[in-house]
PDB file of N, CA and C in Angstrom:
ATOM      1  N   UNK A   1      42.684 -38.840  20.211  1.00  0.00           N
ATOM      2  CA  UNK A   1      41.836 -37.879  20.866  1.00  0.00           C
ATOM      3  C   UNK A   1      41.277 -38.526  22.136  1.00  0.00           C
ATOM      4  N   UNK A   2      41.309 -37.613  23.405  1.00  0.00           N
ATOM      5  CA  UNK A   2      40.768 -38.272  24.266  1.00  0.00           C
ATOM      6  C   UNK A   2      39.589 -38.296  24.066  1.00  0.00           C
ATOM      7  N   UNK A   3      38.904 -38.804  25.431  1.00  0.00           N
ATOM      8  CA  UNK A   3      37.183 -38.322  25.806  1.00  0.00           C
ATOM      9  C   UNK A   3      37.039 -37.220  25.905  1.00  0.00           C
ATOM     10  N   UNK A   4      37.499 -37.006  27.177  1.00  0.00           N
ATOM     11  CA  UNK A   4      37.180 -34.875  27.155  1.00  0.00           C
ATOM     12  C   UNK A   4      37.077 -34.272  26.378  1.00  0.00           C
ATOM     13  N   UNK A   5      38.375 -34.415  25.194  1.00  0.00           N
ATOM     14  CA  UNK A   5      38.390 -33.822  24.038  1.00  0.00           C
ATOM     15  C   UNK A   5      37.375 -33.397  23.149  1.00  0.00           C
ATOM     16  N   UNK A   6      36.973 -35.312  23.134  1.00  0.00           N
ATOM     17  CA  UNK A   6      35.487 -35.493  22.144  1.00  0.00           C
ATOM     18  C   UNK A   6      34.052 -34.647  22.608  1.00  0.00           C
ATOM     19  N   UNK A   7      33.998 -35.236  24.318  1.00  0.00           N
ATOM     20  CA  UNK A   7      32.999 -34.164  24.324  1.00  0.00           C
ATOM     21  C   UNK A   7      33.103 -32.760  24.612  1.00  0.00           C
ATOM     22  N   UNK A   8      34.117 -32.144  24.461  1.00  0.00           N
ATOM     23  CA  UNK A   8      33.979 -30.641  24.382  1.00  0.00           C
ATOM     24  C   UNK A   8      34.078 -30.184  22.651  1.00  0.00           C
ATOM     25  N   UNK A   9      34.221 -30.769  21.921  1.00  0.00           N
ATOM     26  CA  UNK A   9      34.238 -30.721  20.210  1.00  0.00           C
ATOM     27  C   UNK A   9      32.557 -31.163  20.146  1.00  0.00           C
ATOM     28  N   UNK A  10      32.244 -32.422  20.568  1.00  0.00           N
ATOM     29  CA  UNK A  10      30.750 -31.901  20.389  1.00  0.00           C
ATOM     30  C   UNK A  10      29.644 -31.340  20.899  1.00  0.00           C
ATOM     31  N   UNK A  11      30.012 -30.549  22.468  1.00  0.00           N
ATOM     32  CA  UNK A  11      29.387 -29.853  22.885  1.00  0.00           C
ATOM     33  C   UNK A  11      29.690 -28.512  21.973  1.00  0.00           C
ATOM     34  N   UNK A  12      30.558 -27.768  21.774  1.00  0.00           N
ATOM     35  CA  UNK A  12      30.833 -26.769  20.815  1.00  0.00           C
ATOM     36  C   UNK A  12      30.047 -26.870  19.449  1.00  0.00           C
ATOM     37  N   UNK A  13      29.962 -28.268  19.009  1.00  0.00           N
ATOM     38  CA  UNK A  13      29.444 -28.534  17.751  1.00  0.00           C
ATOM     39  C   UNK A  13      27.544 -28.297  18.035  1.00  0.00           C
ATOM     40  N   UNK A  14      27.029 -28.980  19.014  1.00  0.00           N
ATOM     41  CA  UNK A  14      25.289 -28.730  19.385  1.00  0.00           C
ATOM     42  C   UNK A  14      25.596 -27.334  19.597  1.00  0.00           C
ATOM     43  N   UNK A  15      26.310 -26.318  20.259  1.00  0.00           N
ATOM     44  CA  UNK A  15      26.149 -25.290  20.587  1.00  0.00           C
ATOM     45  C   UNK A  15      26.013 -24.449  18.873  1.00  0.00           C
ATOM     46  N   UNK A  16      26.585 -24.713  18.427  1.00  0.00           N
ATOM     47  CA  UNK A  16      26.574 -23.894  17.002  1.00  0.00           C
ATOM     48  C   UNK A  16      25.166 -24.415  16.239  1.00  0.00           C
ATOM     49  N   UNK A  17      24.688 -25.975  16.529  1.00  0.00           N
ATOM     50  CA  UNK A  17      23.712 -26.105  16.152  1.00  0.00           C
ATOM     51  C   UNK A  17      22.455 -25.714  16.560  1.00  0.00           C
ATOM     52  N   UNK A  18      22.430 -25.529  18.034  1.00  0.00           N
ATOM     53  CA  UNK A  18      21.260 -24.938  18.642  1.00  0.00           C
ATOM     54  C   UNK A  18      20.956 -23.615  18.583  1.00  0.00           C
ATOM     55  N   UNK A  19      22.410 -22.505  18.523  1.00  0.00           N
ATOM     56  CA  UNK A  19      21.906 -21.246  18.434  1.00  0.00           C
ATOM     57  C   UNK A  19      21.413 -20.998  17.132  1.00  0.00           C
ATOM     58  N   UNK A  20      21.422 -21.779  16.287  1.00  0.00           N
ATOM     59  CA  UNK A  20      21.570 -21.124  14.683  1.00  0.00           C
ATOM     60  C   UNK A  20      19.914 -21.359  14.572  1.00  0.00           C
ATOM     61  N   UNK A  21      19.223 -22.410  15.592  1.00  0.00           N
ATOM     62  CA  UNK A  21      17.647 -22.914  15.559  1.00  0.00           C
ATOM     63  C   UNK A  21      17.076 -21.665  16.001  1.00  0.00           C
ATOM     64  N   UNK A  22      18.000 -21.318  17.137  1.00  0.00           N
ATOM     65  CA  UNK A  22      17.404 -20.133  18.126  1.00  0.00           C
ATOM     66  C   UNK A  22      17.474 -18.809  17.193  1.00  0.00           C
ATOM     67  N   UNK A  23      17.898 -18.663  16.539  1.00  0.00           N
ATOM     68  CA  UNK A  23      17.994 -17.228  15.689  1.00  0.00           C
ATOM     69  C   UNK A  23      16.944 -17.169  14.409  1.00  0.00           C
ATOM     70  N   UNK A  24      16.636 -18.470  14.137  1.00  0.00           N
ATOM     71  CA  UNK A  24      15.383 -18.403  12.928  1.00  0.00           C
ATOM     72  C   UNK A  24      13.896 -17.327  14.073  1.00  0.00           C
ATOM     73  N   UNK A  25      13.499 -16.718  13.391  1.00  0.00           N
ATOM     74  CA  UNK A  25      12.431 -15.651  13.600  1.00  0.00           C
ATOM     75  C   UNK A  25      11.097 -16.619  13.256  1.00  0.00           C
ATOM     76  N   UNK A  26      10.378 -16.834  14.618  1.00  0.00           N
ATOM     77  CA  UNK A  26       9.090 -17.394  14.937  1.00  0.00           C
ATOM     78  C   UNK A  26       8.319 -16.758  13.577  1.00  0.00           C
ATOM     79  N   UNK A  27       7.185 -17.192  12.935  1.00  0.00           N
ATOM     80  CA  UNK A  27       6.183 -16.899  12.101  1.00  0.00           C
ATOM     81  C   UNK A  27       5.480 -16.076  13.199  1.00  0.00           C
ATOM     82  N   UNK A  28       4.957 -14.887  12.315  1.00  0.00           N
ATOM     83  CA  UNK A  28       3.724 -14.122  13.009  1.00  0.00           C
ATOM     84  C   UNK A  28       2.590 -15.051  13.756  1.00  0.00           C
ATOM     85  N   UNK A  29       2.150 -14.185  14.529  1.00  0.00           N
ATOM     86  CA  UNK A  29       0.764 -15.140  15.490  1.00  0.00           C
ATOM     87  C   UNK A  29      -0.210 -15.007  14.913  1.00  0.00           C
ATOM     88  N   UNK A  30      -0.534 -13.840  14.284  1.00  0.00           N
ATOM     89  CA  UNK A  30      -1.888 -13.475  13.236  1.00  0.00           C
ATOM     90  C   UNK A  30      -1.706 -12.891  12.071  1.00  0.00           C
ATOM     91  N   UNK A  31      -2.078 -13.075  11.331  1.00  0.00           N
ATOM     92  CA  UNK A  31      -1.928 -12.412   9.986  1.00  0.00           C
ATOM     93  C   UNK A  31      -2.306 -11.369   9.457  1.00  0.00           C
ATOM     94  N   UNK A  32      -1.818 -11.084   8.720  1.00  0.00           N
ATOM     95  CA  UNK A  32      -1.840  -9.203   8.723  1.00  0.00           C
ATOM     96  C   UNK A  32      -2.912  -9.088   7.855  1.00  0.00           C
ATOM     97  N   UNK A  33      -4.310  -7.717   7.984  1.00  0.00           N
ATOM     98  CA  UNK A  33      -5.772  -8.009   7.646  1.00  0.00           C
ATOM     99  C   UNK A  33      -5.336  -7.854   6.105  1.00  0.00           C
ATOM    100  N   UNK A  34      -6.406  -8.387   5.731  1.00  0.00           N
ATOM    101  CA  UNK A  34      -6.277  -8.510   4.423  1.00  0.00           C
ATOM    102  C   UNK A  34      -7.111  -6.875   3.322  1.00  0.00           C
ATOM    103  N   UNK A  35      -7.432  -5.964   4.976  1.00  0.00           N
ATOM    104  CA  UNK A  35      -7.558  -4.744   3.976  1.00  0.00           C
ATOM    105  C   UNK A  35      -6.515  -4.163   3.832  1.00  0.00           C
ATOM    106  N   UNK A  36      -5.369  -4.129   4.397  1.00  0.00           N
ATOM    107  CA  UNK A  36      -4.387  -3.469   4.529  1.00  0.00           C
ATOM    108  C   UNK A  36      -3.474  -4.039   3.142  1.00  0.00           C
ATOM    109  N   UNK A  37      -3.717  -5.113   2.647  1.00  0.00           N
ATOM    110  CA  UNK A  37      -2.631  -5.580   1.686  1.00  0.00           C
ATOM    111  C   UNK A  37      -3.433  -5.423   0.732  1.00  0.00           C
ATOM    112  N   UNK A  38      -4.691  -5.266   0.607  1.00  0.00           N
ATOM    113  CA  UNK A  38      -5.476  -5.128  -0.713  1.00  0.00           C
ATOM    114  C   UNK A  38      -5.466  -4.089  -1.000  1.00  0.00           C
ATOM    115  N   UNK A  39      -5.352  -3.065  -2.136  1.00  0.00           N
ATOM    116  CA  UNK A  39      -6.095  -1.661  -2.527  1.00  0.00           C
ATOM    117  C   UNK A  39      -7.844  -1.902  -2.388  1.00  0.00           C
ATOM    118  N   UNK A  40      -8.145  -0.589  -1.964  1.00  0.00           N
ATOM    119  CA  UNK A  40      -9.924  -0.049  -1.845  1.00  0.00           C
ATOM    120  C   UNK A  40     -10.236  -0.393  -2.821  1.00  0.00           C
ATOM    121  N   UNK A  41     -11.357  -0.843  -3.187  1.00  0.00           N
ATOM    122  CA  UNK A  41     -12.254  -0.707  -4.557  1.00  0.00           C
ATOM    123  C   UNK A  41     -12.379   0.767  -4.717  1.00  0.00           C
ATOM    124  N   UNK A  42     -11.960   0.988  -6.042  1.00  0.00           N
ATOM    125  CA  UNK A  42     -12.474   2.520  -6.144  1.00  0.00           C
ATOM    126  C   UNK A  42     -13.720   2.494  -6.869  1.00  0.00           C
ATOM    127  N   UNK A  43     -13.937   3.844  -6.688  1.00  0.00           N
ATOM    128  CA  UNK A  43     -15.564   4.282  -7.143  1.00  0.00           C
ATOM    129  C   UNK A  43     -15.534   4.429  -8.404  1.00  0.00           C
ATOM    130  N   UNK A  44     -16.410   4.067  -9.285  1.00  0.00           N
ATOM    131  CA  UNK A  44     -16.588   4.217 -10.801  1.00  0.00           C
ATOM    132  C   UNK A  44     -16.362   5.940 -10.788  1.00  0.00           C
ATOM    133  N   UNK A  45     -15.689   6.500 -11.904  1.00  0.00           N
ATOM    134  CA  UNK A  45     -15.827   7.638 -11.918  1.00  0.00           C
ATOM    135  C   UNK A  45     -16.889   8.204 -12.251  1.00  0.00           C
ATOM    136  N   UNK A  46     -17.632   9.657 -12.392  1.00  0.00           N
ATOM    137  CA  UNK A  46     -18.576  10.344 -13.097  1.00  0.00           C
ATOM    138  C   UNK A  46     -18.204  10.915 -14.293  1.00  0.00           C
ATOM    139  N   UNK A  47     -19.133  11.234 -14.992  1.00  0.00           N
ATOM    140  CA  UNK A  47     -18.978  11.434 -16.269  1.00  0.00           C
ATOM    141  C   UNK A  47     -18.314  13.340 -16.221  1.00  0.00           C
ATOM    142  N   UNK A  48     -19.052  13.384 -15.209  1.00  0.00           N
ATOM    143  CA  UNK A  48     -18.315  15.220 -15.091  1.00  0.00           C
ATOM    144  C   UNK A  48     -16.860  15.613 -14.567  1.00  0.00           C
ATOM    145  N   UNK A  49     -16.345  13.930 -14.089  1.00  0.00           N
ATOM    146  CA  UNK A  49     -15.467  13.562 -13.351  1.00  0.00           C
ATOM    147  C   UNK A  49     -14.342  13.778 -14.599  1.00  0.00           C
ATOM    148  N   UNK A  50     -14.706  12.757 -15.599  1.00  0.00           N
ATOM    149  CA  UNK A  50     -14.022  12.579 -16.385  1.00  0.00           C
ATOM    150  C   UNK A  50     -13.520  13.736 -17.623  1.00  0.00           C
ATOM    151  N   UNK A  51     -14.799  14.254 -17.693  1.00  0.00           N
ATOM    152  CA  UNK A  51     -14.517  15.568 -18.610  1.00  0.00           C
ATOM    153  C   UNK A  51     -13.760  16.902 -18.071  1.00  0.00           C
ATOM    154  N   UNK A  52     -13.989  16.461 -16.393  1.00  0.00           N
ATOM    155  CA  UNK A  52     -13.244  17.429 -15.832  1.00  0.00           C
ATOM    156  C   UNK A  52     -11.587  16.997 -16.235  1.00  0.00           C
ATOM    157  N   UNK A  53     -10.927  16.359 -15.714  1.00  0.00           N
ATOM    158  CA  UNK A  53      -9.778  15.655 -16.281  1.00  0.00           C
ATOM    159  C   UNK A  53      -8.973  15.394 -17.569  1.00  0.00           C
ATOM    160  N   UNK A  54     -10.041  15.289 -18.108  1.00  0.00           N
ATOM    161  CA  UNK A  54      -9.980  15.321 -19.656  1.00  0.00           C
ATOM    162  C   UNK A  54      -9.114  17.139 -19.935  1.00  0.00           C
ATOM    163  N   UNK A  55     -10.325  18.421 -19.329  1.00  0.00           N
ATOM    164  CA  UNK A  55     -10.181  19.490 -19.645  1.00  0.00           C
ATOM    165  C   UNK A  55      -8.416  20.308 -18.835  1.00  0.00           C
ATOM    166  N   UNK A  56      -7.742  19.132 -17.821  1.00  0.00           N
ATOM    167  CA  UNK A  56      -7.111  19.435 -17.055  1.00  0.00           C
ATOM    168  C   UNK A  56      -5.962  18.889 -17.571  1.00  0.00           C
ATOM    169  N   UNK A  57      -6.225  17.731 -18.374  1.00  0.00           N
ATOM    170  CA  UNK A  57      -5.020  17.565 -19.303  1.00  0.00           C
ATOM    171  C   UNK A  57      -4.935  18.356 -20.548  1.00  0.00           C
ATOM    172  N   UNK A  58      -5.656  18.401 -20.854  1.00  0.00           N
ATOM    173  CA  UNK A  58      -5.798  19.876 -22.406  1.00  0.00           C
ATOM    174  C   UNK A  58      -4.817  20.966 -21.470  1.00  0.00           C
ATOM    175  N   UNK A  59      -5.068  21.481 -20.596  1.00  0.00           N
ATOM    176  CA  UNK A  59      -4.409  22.577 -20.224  1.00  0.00           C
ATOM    177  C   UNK A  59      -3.067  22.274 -19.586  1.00  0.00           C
ATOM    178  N   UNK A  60      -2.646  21.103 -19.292  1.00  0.00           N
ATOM    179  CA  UNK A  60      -1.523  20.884 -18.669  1.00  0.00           C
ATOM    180  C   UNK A  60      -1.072  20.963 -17.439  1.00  0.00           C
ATOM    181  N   UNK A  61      -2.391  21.061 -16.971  1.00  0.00           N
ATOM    182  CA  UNK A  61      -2.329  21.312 -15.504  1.00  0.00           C
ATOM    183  C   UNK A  61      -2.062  19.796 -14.292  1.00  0.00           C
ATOM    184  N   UNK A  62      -0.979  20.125 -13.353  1.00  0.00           N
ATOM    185  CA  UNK A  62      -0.347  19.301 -12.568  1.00  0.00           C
ATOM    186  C   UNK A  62      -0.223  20.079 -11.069  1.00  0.00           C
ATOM    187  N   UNK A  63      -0.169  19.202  -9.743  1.00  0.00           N
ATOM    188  CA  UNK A  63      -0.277  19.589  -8.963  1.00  0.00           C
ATOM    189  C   UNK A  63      -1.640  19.806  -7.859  1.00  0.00           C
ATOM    190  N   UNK A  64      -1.262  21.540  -7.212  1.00  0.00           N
ATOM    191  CA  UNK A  64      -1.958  21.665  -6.858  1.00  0.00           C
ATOM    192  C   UNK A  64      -3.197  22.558  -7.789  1.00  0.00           C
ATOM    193  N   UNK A  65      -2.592  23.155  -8.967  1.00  0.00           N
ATOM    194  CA  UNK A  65      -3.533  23.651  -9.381  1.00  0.00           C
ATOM    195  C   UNK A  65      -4.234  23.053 -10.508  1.00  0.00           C
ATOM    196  N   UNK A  66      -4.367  21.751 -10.663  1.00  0.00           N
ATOM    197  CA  UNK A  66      -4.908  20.170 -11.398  1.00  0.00           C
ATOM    198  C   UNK A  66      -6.003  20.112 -10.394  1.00  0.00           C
ATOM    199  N   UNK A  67      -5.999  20.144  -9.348  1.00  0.00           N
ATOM    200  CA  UNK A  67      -6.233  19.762  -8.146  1.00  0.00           C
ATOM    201  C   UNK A  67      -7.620  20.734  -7.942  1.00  0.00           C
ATOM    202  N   UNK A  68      -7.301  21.918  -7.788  1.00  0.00           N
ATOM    203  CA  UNK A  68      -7.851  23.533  -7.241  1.00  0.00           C
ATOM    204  C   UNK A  68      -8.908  23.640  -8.769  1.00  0.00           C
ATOM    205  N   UNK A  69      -8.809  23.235  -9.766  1.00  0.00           N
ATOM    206  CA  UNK A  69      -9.279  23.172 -11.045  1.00  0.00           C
ATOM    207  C   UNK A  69     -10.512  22.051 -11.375  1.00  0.00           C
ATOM    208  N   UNK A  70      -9.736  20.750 -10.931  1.00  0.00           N
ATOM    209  CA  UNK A  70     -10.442  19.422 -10.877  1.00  0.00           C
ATOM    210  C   UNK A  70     -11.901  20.055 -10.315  1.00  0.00           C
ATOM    211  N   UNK A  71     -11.339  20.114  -8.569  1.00  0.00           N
ATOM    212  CA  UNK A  71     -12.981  20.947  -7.432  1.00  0.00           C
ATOM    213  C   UNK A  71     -14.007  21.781  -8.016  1.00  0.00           C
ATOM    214  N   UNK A  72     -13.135  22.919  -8.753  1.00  0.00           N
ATOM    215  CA  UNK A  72     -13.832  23.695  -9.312  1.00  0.00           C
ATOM    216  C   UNK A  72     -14.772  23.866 -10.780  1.00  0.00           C
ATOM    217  N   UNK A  73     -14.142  22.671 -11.327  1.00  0.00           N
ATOM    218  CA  UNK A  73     -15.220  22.029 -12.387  1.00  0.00           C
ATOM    219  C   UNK A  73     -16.139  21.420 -12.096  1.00  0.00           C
ATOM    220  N   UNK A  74     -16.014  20.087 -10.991  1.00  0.00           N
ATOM    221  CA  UNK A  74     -16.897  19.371 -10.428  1.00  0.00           C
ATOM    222  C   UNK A  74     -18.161  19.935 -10.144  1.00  0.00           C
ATOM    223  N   UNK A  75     -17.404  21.152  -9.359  1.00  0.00           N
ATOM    224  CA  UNK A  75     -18.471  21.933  -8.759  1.00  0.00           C
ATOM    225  C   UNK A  75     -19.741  22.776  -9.504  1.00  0.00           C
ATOM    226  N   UNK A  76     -18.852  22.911 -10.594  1.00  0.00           N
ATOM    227  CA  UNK A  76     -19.511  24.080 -11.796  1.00  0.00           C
ATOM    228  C   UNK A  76     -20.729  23.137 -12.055  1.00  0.00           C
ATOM    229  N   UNK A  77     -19.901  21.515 -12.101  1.00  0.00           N
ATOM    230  CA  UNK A  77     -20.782  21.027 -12.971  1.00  0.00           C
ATOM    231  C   UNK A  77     -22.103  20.378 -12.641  1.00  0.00           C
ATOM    232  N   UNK A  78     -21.732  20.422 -11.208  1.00  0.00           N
ATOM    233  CA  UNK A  78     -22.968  19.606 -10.394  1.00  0.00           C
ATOM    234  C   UNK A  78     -23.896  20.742 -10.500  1.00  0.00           C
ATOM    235  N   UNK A  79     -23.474  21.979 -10.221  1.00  0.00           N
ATOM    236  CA  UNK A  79     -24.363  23.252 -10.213  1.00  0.00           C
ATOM    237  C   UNK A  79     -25.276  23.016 -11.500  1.00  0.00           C
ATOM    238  N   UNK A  80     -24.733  23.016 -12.740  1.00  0.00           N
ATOM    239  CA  UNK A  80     -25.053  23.083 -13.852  1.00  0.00           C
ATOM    240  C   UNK A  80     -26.327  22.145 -14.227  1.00  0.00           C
ATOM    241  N   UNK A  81     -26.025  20.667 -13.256  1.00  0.00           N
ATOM    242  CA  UNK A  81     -27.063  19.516 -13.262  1.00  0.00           C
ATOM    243  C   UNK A  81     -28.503  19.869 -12.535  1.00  0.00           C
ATOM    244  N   UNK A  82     -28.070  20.452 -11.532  1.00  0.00           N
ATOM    245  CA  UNK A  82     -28.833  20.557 -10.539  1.00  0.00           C
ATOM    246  C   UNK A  82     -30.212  21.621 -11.200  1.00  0.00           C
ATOM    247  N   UNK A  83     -29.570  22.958 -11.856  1.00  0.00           N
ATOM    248  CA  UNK A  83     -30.447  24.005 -11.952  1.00  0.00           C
ATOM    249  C   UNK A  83     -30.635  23.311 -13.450  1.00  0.00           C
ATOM    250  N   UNK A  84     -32.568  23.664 -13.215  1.00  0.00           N
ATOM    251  CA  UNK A  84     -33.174  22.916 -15.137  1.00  0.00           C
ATOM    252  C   UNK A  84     -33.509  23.746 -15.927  1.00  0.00           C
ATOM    253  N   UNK A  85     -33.394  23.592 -16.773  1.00  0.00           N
ATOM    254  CA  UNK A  85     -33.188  24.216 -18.465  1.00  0.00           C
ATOM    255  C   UNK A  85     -34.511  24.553 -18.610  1.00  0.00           C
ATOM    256  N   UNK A  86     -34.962  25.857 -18.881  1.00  0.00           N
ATOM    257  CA  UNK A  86     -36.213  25.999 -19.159  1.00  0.00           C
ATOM    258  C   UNK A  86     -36.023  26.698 -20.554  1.00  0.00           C
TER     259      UNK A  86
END
């Protein structure tokens, strides 16, 4: 093998080694917030919350009208709290 030879076999050879450096993908610059990867704390439920749900699985209800049902218990029931028992 000549010289020339040699160095055009290992210029070809750094070339395969350098692009393969060049194609690894830099690490992010900042890190992604940490509300976005966490779930919300959710809110303890209410107790009218729950009986509502409760009454929405008894009936089998799914969707939007689980949903349209859920509101409309809530609602009954806050009413119900609100006005006092005489």
């Amino acid at each position: 093998m000549t010289i020339s030879s040699r160095v055009a076999a290992t210029a070809i050879a750094s070339l395969f080694l350098i692009s393969s450096a060049f194609a690894q993908t830099p690490a992010p610059a900042t890190p992604a917030p940490a509300a976005k990867t966490e779930k919300k704390a959710e809110k303890p439920r209410s107790a009218e919350s729950m009986q509502c749900s409760k009454d929405a699985d008894a009936k089998s209800l799914h969707g939007k009208e689980r949903k349209k049902f859920m509101s409309e218990c809530k609602k009954a029931a806050k009413d119900a709290m609100a006005k006092p028992k005489t």
